[in-house]
PDB file of N, CA and C in Angstrom:
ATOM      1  N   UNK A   1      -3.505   5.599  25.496  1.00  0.00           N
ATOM      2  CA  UNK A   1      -3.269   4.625  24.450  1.00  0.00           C
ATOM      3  C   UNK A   1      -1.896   3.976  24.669  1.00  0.00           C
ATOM      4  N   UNK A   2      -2.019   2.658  24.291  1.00  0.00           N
ATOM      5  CA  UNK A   2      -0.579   1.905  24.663  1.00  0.00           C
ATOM      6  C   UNK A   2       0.078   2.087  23.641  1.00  0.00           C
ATOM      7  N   UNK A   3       1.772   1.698  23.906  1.00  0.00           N
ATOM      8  CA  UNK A   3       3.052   1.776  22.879  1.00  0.00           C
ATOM      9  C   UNK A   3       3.098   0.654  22.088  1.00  0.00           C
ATOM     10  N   UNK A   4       2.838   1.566  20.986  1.00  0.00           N
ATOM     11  CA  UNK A   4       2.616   0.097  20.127  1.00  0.00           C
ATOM     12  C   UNK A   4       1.504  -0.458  19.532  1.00  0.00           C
ATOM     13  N   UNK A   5       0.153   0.570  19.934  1.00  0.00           N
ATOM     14  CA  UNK A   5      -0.758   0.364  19.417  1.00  0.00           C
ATOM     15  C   UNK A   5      -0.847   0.668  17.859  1.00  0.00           C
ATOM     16  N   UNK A   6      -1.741  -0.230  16.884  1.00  0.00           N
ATOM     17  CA  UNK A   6      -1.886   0.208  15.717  1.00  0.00           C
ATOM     18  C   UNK A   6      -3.165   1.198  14.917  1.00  0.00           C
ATOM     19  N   UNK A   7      -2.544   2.543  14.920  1.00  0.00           N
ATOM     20  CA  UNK A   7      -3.466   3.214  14.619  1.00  0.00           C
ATOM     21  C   UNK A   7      -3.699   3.871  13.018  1.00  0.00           C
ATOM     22  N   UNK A   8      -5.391   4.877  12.557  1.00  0.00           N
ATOM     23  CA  UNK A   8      -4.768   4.899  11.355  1.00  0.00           C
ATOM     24  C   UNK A   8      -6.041   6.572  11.297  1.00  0.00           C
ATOM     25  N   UNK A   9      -5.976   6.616   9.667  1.00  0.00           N
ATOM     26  CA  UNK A   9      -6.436   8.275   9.537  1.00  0.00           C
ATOM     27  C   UNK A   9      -6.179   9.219  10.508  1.00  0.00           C
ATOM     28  N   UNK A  10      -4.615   9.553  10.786  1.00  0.00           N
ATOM     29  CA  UNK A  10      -4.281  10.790  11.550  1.00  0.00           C
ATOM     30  C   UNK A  10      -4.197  11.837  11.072  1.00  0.00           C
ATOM     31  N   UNK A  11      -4.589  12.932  12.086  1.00  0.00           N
ATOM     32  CA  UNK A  11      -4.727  13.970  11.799  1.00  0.00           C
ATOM     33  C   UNK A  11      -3.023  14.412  12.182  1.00  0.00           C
ATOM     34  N   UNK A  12      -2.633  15.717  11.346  1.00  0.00           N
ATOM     35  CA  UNK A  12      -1.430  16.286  11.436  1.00  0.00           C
ATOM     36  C   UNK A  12      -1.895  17.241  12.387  1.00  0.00           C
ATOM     37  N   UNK A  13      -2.569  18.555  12.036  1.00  0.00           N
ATOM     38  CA  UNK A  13      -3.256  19.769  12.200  1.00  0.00           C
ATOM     39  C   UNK A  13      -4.587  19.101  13.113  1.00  0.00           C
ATOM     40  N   UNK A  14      -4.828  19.938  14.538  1.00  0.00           N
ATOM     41  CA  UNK A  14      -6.181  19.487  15.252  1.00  0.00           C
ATOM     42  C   UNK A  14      -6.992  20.251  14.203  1.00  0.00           C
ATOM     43  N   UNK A  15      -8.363  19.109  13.995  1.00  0.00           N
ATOM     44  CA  UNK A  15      -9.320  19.874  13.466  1.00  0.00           C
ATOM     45  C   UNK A  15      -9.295  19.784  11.682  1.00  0.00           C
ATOM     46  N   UNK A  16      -8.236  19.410  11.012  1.00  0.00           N
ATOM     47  CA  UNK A  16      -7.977  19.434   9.559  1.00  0.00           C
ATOM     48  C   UNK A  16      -8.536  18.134   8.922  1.00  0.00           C
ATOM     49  N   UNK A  17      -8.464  16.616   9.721  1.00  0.00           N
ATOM     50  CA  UNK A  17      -8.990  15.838   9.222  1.00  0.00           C
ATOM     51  C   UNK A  17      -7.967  15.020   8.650  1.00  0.00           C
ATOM     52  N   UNK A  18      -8.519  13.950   8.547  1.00  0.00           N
ATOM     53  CA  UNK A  18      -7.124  12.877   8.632  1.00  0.00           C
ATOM     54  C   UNK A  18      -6.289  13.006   7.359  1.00  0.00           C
ATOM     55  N   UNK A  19      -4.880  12.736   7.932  1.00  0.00           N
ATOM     56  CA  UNK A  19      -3.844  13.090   6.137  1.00  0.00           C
ATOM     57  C   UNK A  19      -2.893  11.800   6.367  1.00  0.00           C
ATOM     58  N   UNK A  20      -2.841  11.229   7.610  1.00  0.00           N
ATOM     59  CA  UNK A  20      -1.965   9.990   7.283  1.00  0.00           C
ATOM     60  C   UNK A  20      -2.324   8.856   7.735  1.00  0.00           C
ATOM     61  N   UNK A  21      -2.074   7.734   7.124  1.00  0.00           N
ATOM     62  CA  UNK A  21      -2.411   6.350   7.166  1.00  0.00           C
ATOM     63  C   UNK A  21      -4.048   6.108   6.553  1.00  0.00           C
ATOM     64  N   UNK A  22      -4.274   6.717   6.007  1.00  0.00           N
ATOM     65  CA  UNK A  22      -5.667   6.457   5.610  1.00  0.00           C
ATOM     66  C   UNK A  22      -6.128   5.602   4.283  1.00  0.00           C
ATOM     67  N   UNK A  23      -5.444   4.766   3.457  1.00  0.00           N
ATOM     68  CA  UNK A  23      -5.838   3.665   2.744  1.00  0.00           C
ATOM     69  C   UNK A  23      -6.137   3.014   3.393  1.00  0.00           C
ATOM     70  N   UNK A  24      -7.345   1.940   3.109  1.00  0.00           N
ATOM     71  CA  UNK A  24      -7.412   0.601   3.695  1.00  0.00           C
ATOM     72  C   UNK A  24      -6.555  -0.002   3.692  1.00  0.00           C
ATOM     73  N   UNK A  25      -6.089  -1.010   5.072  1.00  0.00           N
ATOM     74  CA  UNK A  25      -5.007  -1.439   5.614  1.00  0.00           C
ATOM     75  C   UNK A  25      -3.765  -0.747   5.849  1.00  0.00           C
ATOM     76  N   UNK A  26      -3.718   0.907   5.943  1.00  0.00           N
ATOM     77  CA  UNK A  26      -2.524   0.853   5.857  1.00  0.00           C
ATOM     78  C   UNK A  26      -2.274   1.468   7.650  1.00  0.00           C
ATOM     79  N   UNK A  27      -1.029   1.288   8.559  1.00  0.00           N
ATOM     80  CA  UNK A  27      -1.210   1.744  10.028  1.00  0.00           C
ATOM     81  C   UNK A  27      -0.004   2.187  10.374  1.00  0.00           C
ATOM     82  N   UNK A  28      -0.514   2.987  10.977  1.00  0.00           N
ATOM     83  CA  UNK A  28       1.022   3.855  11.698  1.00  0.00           C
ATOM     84  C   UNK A  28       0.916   3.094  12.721  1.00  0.00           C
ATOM     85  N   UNK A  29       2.014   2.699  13.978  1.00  0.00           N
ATOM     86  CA  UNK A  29       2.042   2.569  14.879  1.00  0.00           C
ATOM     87  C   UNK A  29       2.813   3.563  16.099  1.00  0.00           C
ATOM     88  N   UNK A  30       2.261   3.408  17.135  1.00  0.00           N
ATOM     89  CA  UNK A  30       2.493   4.608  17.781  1.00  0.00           C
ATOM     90  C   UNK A  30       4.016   3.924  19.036  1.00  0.00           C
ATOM     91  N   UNK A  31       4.811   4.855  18.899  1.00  0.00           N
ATOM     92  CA  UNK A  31       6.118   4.418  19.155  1.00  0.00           C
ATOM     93  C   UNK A  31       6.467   5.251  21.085  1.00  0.00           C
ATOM     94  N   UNK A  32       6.294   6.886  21.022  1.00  0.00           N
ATOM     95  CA  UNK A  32       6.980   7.111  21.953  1.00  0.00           C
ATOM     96  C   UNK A  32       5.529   8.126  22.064  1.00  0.00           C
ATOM     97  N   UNK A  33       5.034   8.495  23.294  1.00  0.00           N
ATOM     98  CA  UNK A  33       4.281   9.944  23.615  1.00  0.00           C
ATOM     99  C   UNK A  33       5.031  10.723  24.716  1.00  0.00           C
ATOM    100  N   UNK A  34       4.516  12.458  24.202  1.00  0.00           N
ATOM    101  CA  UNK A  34       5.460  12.995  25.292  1.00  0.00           C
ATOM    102  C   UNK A  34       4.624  14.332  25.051  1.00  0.00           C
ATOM    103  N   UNK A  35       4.178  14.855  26.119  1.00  0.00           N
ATOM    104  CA  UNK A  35       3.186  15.525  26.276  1.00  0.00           C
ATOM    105  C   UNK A  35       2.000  15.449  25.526  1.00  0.00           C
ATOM    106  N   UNK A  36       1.767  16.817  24.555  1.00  0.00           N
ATOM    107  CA  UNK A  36       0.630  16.530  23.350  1.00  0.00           C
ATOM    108  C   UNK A  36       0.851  15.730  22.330  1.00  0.00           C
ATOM    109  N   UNK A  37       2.085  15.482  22.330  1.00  0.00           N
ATOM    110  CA  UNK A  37       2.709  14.975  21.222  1.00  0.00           C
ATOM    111  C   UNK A  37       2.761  13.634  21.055  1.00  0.00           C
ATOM    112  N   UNK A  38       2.961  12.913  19.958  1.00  0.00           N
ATOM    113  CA  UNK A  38       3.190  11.517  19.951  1.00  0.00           C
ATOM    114  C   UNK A  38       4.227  11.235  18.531  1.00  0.00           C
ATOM    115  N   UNK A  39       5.485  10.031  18.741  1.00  0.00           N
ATOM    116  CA  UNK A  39       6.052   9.761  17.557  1.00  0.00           C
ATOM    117  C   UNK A  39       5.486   8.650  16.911  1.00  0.00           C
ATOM    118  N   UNK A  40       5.603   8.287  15.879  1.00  0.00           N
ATOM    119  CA  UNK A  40       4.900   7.389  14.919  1.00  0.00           C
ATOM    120  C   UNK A  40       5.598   6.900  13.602  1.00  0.00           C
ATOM    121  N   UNK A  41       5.915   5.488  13.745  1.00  0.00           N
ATOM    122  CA  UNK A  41       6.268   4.967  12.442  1.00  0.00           C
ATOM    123  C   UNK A  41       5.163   4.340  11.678  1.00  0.00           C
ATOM    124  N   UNK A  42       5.146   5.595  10.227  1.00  0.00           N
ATOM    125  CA  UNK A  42       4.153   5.382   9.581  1.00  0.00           C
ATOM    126  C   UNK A  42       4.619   4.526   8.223  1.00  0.00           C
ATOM    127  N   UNK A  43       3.435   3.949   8.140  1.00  0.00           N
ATOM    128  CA  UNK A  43       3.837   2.866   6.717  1.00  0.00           C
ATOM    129  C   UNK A  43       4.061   3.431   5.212  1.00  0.00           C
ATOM    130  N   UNK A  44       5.683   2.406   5.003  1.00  0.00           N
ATOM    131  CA  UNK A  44       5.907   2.869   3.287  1.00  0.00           C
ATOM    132  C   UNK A  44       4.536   3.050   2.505  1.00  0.00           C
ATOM    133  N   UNK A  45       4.761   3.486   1.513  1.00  0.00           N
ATOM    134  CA  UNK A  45       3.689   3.556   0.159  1.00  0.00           C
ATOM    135  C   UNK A  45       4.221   2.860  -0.836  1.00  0.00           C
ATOM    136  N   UNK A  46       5.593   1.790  -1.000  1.00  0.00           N
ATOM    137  CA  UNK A  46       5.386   0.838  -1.887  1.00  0.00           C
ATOM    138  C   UNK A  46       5.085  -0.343  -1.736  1.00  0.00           C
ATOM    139  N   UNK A  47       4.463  -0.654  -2.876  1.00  0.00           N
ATOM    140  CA  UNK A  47       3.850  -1.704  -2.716  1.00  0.00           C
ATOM    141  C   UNK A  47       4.528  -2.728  -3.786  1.00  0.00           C
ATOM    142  N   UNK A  48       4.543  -4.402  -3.534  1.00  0.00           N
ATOM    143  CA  UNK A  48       5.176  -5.474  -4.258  1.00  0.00           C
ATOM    144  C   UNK A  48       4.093  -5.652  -5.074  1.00  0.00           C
ATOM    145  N   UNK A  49       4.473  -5.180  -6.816  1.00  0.00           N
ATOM    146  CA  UNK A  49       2.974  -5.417  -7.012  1.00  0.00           C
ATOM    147  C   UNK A  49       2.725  -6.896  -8.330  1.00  0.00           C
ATOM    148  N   UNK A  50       3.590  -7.390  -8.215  1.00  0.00           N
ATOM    149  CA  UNK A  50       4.289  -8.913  -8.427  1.00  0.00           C
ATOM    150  C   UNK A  50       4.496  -9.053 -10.379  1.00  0.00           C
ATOM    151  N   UNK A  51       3.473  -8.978 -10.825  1.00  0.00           N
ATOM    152  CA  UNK A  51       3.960  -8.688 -12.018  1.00  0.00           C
ATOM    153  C   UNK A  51       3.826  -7.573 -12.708  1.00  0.00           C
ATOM    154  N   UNK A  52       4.105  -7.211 -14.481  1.00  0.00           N
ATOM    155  CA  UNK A  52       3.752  -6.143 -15.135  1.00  0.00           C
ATOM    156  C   UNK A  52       1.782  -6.042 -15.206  1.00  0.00           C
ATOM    157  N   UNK A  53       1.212  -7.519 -15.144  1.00  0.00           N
ATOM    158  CA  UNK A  53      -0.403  -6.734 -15.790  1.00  0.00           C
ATOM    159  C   UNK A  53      -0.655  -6.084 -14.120  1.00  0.00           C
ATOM    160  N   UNK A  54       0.055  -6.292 -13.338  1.00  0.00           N
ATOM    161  CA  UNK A  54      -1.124  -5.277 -12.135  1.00  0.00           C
ATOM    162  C   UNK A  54      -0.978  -4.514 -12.253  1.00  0.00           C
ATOM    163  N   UNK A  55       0.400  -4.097 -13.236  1.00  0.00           N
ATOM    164  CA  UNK A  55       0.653  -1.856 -12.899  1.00  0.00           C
ATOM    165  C   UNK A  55      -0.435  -1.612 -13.900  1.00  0.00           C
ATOM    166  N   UNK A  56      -0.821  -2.323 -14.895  1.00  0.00           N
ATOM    167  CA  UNK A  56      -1.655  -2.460 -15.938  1.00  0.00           C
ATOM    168  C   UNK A  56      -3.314  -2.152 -15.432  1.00  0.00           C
ATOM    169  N   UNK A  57      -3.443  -2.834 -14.120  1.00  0.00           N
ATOM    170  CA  UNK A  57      -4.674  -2.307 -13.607  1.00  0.00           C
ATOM    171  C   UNK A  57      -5.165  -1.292 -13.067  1.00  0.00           C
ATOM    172  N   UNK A  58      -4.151  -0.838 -12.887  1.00  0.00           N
ATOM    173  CA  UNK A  58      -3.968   0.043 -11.700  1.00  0.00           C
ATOM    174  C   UNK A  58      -4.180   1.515 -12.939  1.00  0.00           C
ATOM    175  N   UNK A  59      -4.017   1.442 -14.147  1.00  0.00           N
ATOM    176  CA  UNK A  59      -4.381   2.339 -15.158  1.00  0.00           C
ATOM    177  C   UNK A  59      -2.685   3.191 -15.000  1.00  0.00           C
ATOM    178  N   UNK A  60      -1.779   1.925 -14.739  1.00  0.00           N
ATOM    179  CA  UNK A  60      -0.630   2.916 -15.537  1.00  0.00           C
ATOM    180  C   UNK A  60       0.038   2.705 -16.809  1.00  0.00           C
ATOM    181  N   UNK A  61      -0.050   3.251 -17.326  1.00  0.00           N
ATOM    182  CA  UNK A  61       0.555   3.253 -18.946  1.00  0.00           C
ATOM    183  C   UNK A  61       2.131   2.465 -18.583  1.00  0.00           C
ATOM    184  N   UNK A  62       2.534   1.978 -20.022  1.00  0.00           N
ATOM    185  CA  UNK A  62       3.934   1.336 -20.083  1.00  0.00           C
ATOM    186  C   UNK A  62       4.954   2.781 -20.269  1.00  0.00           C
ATOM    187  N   UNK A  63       6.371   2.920 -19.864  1.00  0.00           N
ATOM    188  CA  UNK A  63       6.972   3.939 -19.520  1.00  0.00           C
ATOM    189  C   UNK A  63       8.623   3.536 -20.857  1.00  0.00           C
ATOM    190  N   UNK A  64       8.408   4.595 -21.282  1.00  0.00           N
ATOM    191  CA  UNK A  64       9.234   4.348 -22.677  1.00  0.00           C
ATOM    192  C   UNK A  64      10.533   5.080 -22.209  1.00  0.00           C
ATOM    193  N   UNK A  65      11.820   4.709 -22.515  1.00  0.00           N
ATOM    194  CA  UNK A  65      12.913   5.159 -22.397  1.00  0.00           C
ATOM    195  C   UNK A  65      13.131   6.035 -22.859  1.00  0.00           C
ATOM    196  N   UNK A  66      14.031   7.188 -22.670  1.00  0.00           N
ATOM    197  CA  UNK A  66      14.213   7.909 -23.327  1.00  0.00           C
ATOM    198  C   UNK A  66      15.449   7.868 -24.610  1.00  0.00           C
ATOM    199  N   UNK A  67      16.538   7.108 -24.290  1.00  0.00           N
ATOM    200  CA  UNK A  67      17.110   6.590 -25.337  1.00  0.00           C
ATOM    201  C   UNK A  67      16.573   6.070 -26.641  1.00  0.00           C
ATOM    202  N   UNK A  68      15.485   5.764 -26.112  1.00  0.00           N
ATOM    203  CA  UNK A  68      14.969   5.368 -27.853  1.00  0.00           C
ATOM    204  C   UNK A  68      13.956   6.253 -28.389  1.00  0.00           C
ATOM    205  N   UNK A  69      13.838   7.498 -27.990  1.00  0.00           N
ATOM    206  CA  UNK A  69      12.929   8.288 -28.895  1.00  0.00           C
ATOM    207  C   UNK A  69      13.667   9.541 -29.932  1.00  0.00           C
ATOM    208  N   UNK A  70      13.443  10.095 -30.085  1.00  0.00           N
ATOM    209  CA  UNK A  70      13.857  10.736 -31.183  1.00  0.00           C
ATOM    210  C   UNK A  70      14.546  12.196 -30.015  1.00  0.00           C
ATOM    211  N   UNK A  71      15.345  12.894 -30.827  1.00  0.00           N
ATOM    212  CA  UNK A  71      16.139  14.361 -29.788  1.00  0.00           C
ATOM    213  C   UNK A  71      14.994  15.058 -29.781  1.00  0.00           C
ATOM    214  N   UNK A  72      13.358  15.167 -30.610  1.00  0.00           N
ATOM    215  CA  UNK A  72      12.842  16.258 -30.372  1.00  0.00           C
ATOM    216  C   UNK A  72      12.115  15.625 -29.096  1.00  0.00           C
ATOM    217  N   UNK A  73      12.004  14.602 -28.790  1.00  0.00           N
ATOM    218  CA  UNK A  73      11.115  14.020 -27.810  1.00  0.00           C
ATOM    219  C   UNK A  73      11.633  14.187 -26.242  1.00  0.00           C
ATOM    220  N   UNK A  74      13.056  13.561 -26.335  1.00  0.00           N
ATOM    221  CA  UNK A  74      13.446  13.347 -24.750  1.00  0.00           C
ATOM    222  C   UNK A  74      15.146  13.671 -25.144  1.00  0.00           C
ATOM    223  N   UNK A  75      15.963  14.484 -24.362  1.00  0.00           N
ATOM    224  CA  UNK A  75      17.243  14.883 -24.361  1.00  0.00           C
ATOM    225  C   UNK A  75      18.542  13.551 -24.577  1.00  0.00           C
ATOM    226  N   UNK A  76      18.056  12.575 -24.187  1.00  0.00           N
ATOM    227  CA  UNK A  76      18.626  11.025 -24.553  1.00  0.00           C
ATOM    228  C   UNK A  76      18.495  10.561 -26.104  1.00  0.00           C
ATOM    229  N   UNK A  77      17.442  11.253 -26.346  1.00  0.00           N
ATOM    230  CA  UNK A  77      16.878  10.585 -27.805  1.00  0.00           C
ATOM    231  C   UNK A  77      18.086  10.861 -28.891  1.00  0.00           C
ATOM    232  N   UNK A  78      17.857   9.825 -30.070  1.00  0.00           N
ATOM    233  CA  UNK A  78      18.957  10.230 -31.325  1.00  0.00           C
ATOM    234  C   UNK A  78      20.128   9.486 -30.725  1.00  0.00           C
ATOM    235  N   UNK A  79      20.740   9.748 -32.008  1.00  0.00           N
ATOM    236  CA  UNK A  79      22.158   9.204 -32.685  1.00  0.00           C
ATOM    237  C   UNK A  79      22.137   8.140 -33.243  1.00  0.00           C
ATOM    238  N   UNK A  80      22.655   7.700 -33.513  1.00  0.00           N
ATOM    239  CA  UNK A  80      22.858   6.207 -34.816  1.00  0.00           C
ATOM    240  C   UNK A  80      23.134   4.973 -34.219  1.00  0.00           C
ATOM    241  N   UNK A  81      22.208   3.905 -34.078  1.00  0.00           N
ATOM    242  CA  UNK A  81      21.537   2.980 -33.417  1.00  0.00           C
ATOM    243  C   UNK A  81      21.661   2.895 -31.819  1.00  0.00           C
ATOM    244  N   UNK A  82      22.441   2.263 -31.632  1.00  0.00           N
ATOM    245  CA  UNK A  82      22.493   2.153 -29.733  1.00  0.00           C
ATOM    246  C   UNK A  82      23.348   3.403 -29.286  1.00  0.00           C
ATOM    247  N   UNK A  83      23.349   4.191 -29.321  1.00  0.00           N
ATOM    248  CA  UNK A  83      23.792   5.480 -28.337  1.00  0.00           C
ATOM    249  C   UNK A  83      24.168   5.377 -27.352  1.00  0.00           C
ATOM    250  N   UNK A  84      24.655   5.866 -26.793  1.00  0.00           N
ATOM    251  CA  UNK A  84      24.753   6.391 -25.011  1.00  0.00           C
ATOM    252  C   UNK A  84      23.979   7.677 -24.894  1.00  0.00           C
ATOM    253  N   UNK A  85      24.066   8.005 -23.890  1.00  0.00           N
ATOM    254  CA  UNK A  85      23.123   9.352 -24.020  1.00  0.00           C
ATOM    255  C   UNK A  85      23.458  10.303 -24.055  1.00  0.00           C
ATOM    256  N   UNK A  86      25.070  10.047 -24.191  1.00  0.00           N
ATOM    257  CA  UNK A  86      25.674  11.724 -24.521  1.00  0.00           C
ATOM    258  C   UNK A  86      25.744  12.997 -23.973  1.00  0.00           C
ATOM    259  N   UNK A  87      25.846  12.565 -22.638  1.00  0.00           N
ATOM    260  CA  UNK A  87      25.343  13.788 -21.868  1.00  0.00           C
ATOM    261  C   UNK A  87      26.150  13.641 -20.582  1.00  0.00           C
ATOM    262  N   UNK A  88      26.730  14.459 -19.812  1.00  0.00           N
ATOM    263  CA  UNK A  88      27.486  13.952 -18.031  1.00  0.00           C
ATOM    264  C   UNK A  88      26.379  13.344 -17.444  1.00  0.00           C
ATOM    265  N   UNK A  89      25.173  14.166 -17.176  1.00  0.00           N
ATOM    266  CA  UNK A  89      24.546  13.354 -16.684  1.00  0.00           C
ATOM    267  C   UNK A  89      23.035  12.828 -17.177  1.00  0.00           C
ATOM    268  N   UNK A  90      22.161  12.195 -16.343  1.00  0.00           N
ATOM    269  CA  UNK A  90      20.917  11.793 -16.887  1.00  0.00           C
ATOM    270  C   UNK A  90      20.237  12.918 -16.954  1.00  0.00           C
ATOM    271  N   UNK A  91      19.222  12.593 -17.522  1.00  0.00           N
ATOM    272  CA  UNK A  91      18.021  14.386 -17.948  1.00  0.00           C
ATOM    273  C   UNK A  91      16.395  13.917 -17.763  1.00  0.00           C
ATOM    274  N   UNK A  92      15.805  14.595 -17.602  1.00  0.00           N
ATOM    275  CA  UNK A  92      14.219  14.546 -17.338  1.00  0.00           C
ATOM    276  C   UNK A  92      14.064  14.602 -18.806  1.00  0.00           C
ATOM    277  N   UNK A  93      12.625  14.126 -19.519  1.00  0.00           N
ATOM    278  CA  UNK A  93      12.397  14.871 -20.572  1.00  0.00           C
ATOM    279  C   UNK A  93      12.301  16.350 -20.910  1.00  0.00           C
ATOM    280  N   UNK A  94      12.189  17.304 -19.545  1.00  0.00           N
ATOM    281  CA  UNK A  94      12.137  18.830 -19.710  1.00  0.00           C
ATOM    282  C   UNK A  94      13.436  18.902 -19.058  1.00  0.00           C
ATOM    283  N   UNK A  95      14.927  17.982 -19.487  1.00  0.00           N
ATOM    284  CA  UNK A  95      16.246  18.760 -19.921  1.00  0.00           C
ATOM    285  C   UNK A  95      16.861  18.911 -17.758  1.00  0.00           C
ATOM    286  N   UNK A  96      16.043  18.769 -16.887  1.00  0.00           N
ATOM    287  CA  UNK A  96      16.584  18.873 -15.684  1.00  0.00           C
ATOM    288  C   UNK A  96      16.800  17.483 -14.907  1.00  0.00           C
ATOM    289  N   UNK A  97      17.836  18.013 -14.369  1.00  0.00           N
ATOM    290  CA  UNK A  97      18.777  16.443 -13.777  1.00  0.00           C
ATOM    291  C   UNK A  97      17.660  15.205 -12.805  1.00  0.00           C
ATOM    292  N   UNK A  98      17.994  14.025 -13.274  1.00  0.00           N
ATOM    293  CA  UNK A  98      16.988  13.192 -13.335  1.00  0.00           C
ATOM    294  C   UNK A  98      17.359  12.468 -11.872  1.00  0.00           C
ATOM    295  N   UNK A  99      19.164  12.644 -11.910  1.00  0.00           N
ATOM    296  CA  UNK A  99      19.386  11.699 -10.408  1.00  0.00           C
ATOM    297  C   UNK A  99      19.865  13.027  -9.051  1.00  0.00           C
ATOM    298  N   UNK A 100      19.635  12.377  -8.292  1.00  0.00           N
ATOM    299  CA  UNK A 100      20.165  13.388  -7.128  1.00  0.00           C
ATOM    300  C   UNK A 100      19.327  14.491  -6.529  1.00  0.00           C
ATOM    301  N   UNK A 101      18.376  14.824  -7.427  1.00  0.00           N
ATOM    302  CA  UNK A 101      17.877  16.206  -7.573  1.00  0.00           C
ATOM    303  C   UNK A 101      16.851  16.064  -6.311  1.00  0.00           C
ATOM    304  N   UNK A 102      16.697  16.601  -5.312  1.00  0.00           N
ATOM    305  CA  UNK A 102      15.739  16.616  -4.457  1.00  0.00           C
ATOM    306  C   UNK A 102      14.219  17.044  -5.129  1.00  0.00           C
ATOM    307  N   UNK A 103      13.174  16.924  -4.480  1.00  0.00           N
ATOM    308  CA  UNK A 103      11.527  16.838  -5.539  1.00  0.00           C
ATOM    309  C   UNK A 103      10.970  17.176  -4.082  1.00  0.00           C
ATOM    310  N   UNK A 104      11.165  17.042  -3.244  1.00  0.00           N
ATOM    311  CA  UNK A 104      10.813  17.680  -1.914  1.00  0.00           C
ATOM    312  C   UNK A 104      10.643  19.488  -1.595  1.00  0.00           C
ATOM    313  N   UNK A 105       9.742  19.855  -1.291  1.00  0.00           N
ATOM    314  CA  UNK A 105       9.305  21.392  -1.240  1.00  0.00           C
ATOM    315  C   UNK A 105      10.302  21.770   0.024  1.00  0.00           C
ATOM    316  N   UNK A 106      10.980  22.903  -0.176  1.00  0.00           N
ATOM    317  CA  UNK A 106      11.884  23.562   0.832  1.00  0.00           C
ATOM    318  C   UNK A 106      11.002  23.834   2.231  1.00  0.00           C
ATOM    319  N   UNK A 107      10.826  23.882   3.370  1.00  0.00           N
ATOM    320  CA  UNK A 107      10.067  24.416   3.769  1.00  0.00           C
ATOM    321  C   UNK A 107       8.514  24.417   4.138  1.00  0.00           C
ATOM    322  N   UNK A 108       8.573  23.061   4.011  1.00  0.00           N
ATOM    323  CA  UNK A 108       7.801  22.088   3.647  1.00  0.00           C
ATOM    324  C   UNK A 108       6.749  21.996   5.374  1.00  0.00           C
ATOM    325  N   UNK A 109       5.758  22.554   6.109  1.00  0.00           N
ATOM    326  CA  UNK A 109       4.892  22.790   7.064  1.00  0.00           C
ATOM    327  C   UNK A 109       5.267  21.605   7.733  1.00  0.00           C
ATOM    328  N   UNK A 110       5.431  20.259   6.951  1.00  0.00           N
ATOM    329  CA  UNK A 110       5.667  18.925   8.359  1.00  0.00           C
ATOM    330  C   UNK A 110       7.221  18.334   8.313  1.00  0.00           C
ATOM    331  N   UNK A 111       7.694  19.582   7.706  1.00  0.00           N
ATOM    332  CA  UNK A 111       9.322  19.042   7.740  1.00  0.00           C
ATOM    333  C   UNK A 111       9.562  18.607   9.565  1.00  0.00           C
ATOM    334  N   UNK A 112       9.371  19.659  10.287  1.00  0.00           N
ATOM    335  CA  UNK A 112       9.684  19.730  11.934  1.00  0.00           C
ATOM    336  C   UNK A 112       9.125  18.059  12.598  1.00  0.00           C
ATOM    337  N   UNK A 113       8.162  17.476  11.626  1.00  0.00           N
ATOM    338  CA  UNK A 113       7.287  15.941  12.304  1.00  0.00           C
ATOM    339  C   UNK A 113       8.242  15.237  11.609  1.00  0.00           C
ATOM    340  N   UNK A 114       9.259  14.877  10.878  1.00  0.00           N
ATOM    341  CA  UNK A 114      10.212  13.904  10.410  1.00  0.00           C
ATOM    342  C   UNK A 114      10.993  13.999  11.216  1.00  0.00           C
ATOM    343  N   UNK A 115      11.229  12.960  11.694  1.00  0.00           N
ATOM    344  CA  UNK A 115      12.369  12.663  12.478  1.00  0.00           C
ATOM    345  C   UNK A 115      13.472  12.042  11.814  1.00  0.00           C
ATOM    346  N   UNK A 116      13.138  10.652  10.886  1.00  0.00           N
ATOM    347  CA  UNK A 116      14.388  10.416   9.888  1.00  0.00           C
ATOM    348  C   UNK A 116      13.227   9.924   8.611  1.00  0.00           C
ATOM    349  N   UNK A 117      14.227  10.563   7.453  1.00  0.00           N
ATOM    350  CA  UNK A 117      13.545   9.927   6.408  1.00  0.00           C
ATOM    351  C   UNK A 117      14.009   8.614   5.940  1.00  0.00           C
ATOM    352  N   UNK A 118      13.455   7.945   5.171  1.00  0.00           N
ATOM    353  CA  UNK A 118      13.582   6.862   4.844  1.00  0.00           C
ATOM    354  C   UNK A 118      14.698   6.397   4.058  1.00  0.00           C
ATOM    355  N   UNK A 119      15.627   5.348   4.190  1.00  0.00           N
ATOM    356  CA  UNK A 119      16.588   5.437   3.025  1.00  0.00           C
ATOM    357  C   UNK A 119      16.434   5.255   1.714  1.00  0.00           C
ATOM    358  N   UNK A 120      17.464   5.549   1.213  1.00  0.00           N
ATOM    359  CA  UNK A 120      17.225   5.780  -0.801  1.00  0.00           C
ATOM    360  C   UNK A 120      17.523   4.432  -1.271  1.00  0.00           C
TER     361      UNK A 120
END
């Protein structure tokens, strides 16, 4: 296969069945091979999705701040009209840090297939 070809439903694991690039239209392209192996820049997952009614189609609900709900609701919530949020830093609604916090599994089986992650 040539460098540079555009390919798609790859398998990670021989035999497991495809785990990447597999939406319609979406393609990894194949960059460097070296023995069994091959590197691959695979395509983001965001998408421009131009206004508010498409997130609307897509069956996602509207996403409420937490500043404006009440303290029993979200750790931002409360105080007497415009607030700050009163806190060093930002909070999840279950009270754990909202920025910085890695969401990535330690140890993770295809950590060793990243070569660089993507920037923030």
């Amino acid at each position: 296969m040539p460098l540079g070809t555009a390919i798609h439903n790859i398998e990670i694991t021989l035999g497991r069945g495809g785990q990447l690039a597999r939406p319609a239209g979406a393609v990894a392209k194949l960059i460097a091979k070296e023995g069994k192996s091959a590197t691959l820049k695979l395509p983001s997952r965001e998408k421009s999705l131009g206004r508010a009614g498409s997130k609307c189609w897509l069956g996602k609900r509207p996403v409420v701040r937490g500043v404006v709900m009440n303290p029993v609701d979200h750790p931002h919530g409360g105080g007497e009209g415009r607030a700050p949020i009163g806190r060093k830093k930002p909070a999840t609604p279950w009270g754990y840090p909202a920025l910085g916090r890695r969401s990535r599994k330690r140890n993770k089986y295809s950590d060793n297939l990243i070569l660089r992650r993507r920037s923030k």
